[in-house]
N, C-alpha and C. Protein backbone atom coordinates (compact mmCIF):
# COMPACT_ATOMS: atom_id res chain seq x y z
N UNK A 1 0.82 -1.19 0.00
CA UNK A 1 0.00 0.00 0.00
C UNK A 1 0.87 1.26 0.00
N UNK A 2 1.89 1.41 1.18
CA UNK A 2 2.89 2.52 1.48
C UNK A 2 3.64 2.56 -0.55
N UNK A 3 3.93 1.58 -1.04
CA UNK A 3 4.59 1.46 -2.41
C UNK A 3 3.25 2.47 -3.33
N UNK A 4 2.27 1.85 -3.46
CA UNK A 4 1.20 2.56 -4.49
C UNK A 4 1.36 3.82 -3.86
N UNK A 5 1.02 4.46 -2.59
CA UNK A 5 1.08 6.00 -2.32
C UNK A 5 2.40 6.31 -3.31
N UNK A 6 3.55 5.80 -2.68
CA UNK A 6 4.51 6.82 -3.31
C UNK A 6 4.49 6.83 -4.88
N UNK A 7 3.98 5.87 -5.56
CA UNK A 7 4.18 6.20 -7.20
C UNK A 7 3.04 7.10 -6.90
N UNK A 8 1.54 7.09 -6.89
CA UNK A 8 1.13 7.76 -6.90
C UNK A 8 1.30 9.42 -6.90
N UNK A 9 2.38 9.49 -5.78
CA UNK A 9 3.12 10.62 -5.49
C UNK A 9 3.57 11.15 -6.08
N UNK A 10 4.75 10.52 -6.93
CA UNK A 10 5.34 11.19 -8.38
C UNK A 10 4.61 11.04 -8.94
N UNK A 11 3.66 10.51 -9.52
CA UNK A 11 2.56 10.20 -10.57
C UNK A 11 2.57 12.03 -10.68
N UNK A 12 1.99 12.22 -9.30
CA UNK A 12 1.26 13.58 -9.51
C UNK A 12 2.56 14.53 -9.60
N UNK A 13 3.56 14.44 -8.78
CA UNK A 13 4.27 15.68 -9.50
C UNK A 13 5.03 15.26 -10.90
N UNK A 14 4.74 14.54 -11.46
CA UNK A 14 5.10 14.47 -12.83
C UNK A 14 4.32 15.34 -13.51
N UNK A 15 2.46 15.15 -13.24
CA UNK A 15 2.08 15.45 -13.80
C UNK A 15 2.12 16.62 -13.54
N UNK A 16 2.03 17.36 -12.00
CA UNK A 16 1.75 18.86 -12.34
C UNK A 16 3.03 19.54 -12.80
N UNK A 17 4.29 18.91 -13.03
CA UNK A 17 5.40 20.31 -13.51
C UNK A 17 5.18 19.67 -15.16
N UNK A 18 4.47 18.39 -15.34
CA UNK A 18 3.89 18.64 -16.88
C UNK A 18 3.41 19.70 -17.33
N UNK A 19 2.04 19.69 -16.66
CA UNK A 19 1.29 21.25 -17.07
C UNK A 19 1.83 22.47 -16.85
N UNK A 20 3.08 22.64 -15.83
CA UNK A 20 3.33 23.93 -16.18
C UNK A 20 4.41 24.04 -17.13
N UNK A 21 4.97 23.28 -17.39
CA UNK A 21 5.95 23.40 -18.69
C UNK A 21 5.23 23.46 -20.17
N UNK A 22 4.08 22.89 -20.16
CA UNK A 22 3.00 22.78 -20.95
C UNK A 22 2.33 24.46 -20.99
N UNK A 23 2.12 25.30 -19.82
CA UNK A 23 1.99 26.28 -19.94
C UNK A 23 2.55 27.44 -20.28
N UNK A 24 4.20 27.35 -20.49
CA UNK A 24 5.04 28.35 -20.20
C UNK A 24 5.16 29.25 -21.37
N UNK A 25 5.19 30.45 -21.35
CA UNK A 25 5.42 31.27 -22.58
C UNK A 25 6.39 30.77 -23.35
N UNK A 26 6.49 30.66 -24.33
CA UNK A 26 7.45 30.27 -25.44
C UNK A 26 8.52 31.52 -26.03
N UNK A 27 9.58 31.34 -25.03
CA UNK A 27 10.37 32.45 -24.99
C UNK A 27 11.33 32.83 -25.80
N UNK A 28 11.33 31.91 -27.31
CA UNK A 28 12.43 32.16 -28.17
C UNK A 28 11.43 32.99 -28.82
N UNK A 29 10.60 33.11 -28.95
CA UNK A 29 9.75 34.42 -30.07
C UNK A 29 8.54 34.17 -30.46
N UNK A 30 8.01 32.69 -30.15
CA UNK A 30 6.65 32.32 -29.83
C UNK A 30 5.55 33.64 -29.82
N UNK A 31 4.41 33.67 -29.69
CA UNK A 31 3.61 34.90 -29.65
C UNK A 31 3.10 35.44 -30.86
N UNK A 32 1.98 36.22 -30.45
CA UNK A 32 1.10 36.65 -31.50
C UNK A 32 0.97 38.43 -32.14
N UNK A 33 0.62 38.79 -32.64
CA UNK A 33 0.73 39.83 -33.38
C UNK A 33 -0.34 40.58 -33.92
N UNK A 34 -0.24 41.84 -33.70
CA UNK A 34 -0.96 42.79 -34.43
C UNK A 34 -0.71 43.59 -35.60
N UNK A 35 -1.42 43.02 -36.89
CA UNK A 35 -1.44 43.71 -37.93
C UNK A 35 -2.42 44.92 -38.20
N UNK A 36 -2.10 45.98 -38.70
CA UNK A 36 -2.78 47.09 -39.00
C UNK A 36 -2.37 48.39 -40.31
N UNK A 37 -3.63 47.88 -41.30
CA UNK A 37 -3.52 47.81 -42.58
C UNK A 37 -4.38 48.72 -43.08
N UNK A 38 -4.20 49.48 -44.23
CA UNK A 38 -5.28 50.78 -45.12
C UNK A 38 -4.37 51.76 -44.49
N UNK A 39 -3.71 52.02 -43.70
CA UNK A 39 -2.94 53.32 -43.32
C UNK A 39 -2.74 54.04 -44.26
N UNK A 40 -3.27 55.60 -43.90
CA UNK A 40 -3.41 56.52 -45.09
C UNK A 40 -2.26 57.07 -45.24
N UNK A 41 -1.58 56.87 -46.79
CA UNK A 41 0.03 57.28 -47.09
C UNK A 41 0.57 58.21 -46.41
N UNK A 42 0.28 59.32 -45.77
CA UNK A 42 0.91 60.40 -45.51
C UNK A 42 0.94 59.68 -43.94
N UNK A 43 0.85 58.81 -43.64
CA UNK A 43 1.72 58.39 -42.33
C UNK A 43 2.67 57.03 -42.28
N UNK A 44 3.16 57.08 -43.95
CA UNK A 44 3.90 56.15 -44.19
C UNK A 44 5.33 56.94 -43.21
N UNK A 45 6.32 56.02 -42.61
CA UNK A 45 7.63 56.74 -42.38
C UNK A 45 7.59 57.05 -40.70
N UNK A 46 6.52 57.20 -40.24
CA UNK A 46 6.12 57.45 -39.16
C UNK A 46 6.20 56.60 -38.26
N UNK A 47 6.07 56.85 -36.90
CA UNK A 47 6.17 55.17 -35.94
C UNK A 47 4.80 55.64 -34.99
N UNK A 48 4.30 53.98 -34.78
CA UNK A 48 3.41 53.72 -34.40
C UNK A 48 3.17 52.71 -32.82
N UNK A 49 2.55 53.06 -32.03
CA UNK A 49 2.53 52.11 -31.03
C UNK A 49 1.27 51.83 -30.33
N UNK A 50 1.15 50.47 -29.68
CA UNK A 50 0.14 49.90 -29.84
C UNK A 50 -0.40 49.40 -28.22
N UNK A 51 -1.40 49.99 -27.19
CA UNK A 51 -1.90 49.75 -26.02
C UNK A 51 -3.16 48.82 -26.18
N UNK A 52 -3.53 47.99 -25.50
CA UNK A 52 -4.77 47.23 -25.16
C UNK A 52 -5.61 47.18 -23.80
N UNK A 53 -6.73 47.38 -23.63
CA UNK A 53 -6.82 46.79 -22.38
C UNK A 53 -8.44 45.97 -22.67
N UNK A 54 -8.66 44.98 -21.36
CA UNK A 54 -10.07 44.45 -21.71
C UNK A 54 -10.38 45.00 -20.62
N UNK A 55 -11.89 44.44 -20.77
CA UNK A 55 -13.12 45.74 -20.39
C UNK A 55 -12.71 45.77 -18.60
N UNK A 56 -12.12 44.30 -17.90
CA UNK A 56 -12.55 44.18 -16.88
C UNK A 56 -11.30 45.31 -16.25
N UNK A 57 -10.38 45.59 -16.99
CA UNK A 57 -8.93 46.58 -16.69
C UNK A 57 -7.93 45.63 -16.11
N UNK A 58 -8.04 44.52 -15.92
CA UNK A 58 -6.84 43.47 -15.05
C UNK A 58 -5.79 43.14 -15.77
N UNK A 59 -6.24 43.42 -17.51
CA UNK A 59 -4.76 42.87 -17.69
C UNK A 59 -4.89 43.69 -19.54
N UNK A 60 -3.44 44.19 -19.41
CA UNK A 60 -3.24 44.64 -20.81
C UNK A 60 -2.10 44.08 -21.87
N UNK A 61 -2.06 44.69 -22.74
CA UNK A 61 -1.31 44.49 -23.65
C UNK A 61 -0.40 45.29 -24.36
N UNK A 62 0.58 44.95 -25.00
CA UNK A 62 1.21 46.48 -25.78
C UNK A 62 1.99 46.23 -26.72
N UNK A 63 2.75 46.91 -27.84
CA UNK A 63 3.40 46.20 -28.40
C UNK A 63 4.92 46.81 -27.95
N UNK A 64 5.80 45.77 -28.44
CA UNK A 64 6.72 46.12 -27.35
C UNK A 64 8.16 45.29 -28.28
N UNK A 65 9.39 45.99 -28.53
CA UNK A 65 10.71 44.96 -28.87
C UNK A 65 12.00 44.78 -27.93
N UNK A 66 12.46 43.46 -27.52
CA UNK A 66 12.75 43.10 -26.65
C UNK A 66 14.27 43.18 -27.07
N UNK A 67 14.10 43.43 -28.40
CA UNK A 67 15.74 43.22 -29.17
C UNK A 67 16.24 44.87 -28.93
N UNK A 68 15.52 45.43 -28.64
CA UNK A 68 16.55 47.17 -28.34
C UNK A 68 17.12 46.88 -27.11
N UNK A 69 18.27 47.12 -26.87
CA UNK A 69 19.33 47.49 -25.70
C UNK A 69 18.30 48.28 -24.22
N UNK A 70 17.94 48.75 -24.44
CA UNK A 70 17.08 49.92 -23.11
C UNK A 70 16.17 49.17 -23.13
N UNK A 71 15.37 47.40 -23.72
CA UNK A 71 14.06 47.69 -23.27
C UNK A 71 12.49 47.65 -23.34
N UNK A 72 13.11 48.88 -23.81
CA UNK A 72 11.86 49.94 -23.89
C UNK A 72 11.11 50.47 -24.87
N UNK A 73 11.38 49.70 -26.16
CA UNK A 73 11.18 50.35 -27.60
C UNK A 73 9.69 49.86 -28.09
N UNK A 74 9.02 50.41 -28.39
CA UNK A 74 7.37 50.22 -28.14
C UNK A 74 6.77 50.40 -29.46
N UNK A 75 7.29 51.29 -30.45
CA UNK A 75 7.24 51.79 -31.45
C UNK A 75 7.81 51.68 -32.75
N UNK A 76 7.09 51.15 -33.85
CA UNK A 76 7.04 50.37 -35.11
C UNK A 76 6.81 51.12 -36.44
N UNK A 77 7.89 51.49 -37.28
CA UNK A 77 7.84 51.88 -38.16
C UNK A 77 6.54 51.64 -39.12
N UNK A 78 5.83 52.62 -40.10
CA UNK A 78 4.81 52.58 -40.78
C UNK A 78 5.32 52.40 -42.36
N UNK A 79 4.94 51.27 -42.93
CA UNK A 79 5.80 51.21 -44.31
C UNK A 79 4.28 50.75 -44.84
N UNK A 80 4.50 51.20 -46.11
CA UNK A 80 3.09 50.73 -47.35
C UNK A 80 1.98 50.59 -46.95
N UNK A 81 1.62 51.64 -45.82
CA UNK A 81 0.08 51.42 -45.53
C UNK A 81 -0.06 50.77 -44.22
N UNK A 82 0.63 49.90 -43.41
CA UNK A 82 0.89 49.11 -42.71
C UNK A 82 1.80 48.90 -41.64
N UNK A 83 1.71 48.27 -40.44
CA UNK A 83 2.54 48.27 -39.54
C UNK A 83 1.87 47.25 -38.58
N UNK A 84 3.12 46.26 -37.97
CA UNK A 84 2.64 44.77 -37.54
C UNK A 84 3.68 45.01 -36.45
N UNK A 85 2.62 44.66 -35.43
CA UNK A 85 3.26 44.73 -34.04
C UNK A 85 3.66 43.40 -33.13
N UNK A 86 4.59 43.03 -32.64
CA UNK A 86 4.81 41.63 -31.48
C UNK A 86 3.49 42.47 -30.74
N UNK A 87 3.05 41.37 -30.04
CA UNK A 87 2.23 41.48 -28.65
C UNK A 87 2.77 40.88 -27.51
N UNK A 88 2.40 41.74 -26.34
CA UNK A 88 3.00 41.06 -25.57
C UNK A 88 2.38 41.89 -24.10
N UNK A 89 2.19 40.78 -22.91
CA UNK A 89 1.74 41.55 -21.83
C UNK A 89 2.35 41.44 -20.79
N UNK A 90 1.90 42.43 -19.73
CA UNK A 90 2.63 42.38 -18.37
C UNK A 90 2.19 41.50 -17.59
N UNK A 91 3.55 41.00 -16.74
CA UNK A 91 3.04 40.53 -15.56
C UNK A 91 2.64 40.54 -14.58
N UNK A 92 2.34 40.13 -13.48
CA UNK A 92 1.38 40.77 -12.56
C UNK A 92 2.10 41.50 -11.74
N UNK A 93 3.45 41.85 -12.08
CA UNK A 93 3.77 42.93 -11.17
C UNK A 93 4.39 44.14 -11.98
N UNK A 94 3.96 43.84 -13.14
CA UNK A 94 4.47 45.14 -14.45
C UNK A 94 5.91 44.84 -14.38
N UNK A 95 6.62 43.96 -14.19
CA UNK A 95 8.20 44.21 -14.42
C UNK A 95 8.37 43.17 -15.05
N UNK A 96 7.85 42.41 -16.11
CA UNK A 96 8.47 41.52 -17.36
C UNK A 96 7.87 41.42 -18.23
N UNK A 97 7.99 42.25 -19.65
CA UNK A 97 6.35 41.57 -20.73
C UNK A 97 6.98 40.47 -21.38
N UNK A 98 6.16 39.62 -21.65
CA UNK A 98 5.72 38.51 -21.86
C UNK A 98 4.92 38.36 -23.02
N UNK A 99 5.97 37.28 -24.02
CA UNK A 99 4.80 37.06 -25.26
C UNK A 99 3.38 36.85 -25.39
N UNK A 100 2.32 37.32 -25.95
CA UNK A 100 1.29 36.67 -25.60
C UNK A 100 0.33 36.21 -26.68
N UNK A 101 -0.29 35.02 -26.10
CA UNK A 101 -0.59 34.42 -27.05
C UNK A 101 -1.71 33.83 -27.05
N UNK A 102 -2.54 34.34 -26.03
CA UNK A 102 -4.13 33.78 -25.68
C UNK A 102 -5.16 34.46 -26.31
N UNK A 103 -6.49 34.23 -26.26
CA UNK A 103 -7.71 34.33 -26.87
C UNK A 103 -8.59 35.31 -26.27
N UNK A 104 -8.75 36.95 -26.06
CA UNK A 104 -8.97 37.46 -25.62
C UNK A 104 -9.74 38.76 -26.18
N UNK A 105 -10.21 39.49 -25.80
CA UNK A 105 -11.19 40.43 -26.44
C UNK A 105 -10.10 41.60 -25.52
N UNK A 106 -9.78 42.86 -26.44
CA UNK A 106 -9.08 43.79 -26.35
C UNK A 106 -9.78 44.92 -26.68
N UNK A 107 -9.99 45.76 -26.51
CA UNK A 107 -9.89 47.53 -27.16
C UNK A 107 -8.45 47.98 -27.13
N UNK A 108 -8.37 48.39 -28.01
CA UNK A 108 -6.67 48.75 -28.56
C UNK A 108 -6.70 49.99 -29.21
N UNK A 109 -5.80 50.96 -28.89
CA UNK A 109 -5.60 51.79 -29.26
C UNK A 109 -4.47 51.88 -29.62
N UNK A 110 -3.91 52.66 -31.12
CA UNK A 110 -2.69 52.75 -31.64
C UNK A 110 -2.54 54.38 -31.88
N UNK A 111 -1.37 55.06 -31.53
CA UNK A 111 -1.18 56.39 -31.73
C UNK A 111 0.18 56.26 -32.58
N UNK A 112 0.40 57.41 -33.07
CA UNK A 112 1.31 57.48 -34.11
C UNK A 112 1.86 59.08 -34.02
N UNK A 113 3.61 58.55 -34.01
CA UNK A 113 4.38 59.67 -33.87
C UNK A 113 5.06 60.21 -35.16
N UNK A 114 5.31 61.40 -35.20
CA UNK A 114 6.20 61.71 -36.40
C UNK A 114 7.62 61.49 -36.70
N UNK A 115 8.41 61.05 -35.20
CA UNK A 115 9.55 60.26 -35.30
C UNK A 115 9.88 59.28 -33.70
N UNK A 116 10.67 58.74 -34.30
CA UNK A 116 11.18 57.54 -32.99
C UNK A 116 11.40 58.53 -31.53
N UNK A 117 10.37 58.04 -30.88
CA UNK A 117 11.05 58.34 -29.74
C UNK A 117 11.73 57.40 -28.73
N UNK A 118 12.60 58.20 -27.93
CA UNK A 118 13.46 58.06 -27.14
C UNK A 118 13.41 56.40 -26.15
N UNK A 119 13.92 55.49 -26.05
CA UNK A 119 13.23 54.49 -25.19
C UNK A 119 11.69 54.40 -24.76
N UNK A 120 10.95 54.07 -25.54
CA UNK A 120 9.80 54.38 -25.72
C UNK A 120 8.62 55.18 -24.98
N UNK A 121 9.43 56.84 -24.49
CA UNK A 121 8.15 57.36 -24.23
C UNK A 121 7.77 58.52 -25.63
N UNK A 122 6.87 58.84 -25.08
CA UNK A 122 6.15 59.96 -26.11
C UNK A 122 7.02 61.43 -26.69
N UNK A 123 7.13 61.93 -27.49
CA UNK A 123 7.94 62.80 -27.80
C UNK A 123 7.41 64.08 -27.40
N UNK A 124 6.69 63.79 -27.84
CA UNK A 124 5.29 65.70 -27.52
C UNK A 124 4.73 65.98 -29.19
N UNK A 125 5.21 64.66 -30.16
CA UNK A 125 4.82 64.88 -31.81
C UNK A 125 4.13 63.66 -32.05
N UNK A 126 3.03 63.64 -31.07
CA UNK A 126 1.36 62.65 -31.72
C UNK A 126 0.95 63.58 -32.55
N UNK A 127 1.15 62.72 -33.86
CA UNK A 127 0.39 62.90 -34.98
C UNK A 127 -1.23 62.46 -34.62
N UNK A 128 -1.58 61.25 -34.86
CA UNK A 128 -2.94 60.83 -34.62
C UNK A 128 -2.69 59.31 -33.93
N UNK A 129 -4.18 59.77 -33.01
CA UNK A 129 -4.67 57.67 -32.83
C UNK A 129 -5.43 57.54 -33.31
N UNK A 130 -5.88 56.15 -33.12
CA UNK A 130 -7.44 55.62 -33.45
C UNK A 130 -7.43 54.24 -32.34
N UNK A 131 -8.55 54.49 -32.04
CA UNK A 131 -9.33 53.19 -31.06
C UNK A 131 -10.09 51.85 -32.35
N UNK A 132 -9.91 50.94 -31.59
CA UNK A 132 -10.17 49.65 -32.25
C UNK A 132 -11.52 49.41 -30.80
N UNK A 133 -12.43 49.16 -30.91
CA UNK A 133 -12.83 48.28 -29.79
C UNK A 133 -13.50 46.56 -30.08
N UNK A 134 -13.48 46.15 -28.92
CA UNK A 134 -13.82 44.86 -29.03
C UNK A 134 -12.95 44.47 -29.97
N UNK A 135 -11.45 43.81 -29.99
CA UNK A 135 -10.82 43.27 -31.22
C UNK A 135 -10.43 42.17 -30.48
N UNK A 136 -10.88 40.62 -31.59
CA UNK A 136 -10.64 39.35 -30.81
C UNK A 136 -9.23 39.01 -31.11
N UNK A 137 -8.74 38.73 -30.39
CA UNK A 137 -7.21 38.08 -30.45
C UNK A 137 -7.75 36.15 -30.57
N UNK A 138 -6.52 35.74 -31.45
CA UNK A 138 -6.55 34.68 -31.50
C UNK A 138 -5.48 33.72 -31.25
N UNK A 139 -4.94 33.25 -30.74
CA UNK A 139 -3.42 32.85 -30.69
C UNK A 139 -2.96 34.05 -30.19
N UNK A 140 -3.35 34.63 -30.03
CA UNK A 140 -2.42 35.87 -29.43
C UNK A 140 -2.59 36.98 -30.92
N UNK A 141 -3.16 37.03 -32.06
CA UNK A 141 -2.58 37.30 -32.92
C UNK A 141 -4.67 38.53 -33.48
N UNK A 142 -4.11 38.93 -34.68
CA UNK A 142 -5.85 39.93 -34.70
C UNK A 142 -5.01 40.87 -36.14
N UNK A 143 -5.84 41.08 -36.76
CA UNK A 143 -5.87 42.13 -37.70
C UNK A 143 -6.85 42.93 -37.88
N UNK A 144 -6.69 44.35 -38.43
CA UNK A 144 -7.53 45.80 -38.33
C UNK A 144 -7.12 46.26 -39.21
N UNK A 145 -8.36 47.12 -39.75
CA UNK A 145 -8.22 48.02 -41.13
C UNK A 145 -8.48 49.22 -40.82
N UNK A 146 -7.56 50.06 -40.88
CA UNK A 146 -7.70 51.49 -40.51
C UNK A 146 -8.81 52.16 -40.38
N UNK A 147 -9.96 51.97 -41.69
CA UNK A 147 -11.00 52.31 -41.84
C UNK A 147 -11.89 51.82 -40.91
N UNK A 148 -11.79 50.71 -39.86
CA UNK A 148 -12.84 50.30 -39.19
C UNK A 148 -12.43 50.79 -37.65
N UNK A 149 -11.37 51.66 -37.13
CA UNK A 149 -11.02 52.22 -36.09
C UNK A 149 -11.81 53.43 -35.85
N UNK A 150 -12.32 54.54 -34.99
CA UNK A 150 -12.34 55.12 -34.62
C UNK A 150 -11.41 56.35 -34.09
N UNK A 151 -11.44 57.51 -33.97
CA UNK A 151 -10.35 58.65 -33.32
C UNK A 151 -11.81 59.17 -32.50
């Protein structure tokens, strides 16, 4: 009997550091993405960056590149109409974003600067935003047509 408990025992922690390895963000570049397309030419050249939140406010999103030195680089060049963002969210203590890649309903807002700013805060040169609401993520991933955003 004392023998069956203990497999049993590992049984179960086999299984539970299964599921969390089974859960873990996929940290070589795994993750989903925001495309956003019809961008009207005269904000070709421009950089763009990308906030989310859902309705309940607990958890957001942003777009964000992990490959700049500082960080902090949030903001995505606008080429041919278009500009495709990594996604990625915080953790519950705001100090690591994290690829993301779940199934979630967002309002997203994207604003757009007239040049790169600084480790990604704001320059004081917002050109324009536009609000997206209700946008379903799928895999982590969603596309938008300029024309169906809001300012």
């Amino acid at each position: 009997m004392t023998n069956k408990r203990k497999w049993l025992g590992i049984l179960a922690i086999v299984l539970v550091f299964g599921l969390m390895v089974a859960g873990c963000d996929d940290s070589d570049g795994g993750g989903g993405y925001f495309t956003l397309t019809g961008i009207p030419t005269q904000y070709n050249g421009m950089f763009a960056s990308l906030s989310g939140l859902r309705g309940d406010f607990d958890y957001n999103i942003m777009s964000y590149n992990p490959n700049n030195p500082e960080h902090e680089d949030y903001h995505f060049l606008i080429s041919n109409g278009s500009v495709r963002f990594p996604i990625y969210y915080d953790d519950s203590n705001f100090l690591e974003a994290i690829r993301y890649s779940g199934n979630n309903t967002f309002n997203v807002t994207i604003t757009i600067e007239q040049k790169q700013p600084p480790y990604g805060y704001f320059t004081g040169e917002l050109v324009t935003w536009r609000d997206f609401l209700s946008v379903q993520f799928t895999n982590g991933s969603a596309t938008r047509a300029w024309s169906t955003g809001r300012q």
